[in-house]
Protein backbone atom coordinates (compact mmCIF):
# COMPACT_ATOMS: atom_id res chain seq x y z
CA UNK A 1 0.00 0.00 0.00
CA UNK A 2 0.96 3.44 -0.52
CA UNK A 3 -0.72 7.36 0.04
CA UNK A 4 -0.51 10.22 -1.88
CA UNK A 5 -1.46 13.73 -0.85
CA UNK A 6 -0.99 17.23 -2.35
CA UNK A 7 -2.38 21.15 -1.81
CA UNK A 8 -2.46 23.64 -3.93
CA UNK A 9 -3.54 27.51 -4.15
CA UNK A 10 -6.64 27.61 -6.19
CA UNK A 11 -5.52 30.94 -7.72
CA UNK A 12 -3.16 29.38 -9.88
CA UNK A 13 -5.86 27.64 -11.73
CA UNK A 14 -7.91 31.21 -12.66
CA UNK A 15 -8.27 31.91 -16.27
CA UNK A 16 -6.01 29.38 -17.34
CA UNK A 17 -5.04 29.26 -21.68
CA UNK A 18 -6.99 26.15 -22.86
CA UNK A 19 -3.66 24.50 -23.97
CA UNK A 20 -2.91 24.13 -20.50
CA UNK A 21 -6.05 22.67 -19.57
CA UNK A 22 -6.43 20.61 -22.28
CA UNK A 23 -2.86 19.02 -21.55
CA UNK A 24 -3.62 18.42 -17.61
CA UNK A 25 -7.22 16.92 -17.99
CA UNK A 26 -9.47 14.64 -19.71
CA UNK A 27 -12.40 15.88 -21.80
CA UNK A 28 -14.68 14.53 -19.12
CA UNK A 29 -12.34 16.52 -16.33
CA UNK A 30 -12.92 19.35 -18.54
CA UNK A 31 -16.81 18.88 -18.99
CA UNK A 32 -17.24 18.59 -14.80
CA UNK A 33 -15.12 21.51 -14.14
CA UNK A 34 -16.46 24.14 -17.01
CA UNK A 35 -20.13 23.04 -15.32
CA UNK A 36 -19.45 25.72 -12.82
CA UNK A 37 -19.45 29.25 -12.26
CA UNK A 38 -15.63 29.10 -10.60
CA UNK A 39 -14.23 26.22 -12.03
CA UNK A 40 -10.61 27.15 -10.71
CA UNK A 41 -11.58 25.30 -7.75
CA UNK A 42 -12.64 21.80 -9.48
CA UNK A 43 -9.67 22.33 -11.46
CA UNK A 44 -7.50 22.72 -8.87
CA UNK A 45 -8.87 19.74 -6.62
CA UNK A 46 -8.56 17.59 -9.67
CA UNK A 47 -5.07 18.19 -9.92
CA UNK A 48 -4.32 17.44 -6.55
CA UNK A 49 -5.96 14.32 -6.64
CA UNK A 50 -3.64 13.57 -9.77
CA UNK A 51 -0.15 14.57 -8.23
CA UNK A 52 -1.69 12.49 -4.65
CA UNK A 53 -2.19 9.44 -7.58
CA UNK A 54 1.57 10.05 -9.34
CA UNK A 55 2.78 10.13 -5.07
CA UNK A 56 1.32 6.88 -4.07
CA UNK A 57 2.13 5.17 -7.58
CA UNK A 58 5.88 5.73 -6.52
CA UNK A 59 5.50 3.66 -3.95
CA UNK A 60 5.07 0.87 -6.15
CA UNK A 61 7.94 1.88 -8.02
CA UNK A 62 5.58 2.73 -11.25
CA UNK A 63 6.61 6.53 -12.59
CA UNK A 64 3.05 8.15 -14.24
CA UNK A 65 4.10 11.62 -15.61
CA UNK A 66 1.15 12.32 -17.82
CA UNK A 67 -1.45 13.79 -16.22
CA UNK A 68 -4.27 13.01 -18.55
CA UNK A 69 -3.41 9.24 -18.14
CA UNK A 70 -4.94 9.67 -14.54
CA UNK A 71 -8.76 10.80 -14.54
CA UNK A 72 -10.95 12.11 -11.74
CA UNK A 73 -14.39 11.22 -11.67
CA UNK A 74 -17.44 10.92 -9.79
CA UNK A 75 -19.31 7.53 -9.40
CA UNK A 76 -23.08 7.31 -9.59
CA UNK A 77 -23.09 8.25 -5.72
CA UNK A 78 -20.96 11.78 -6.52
CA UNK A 79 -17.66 10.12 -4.59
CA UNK A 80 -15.06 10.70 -6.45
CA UNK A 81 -13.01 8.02 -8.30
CA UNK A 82 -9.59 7.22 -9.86
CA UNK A 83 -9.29 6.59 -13.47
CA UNK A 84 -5.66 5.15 -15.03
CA UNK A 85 -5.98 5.60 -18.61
CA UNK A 86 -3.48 3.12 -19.05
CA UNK A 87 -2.14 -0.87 -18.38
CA UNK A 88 -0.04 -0.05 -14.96
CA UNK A 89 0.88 -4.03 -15.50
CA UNK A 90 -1.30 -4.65 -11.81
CA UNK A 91 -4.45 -3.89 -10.38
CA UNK A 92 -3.77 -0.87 -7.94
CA UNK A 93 -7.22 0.41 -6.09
CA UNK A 94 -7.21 3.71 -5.15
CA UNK A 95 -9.38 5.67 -2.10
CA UNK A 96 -9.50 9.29 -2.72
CA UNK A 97 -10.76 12.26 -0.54
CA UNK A 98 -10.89 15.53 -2.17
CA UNK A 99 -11.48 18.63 -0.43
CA UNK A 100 -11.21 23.04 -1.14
CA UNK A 101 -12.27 25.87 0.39
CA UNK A 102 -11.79 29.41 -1.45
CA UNK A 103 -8.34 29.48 -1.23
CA UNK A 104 -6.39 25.89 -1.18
CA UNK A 105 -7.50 22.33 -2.59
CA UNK A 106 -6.00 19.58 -1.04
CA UNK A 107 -6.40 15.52 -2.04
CA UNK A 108 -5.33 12.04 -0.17
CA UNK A 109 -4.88 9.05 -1.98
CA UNK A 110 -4.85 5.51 -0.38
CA UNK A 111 -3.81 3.27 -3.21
CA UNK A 112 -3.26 -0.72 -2.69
């Protein structure tokens, strides 16, 4: 088993140039987060949640530098879920907790 976690200042995700977006997060990432009025924040949580995924994956000595190869999503009961958009070569589950306020977005990943 291994845990991930990472925080980040939601400012840095305001009014970001679509290339940039477009080369962090999936077109369903990108979908979610455009859904709302301030979608800095969603942004922001979701990349969290990816560098808490690339964290824990270290500990199982697998190196994921591609962001859009991890997705965020929400299952039918709104938790949100871990996506690898690629063969890892094992079957890692993942726990993830996502969390912001106006300022900072933090996310913890248990992966096993």
């Amino acid at each position: 088993m291994a845990v991930g976690v990472d925080i980040e200042d939601i400012s840095r995700f305001i009014d970001r140039d679509k290339s940039f977006i477009e080369r962090i997060f999936t077109p369903l990432e990108i979908e979610y987060c455009q859904s709302f009025s301030k979608p800095e924040s969603h942004y922001a949580v979701r990349f969290c949640a990816k560098e808490a995924v690339i964290k824990a994956l270290s500990g199982f000595d697998i190196h994921l530098a591609e962001y859009k190869l991890i997705e965020i999503y929400l299952d039918k009961n709104n938790c949100p879920q871990v996506r690898i958009l690629k063969d890892l070569g094992r079957d890692i589950k993942f726990e993830l907790s996502l969390s912001h306020d106006r300022t900072k977005a933090v996310a913890f990943v248990y992966a096993n």
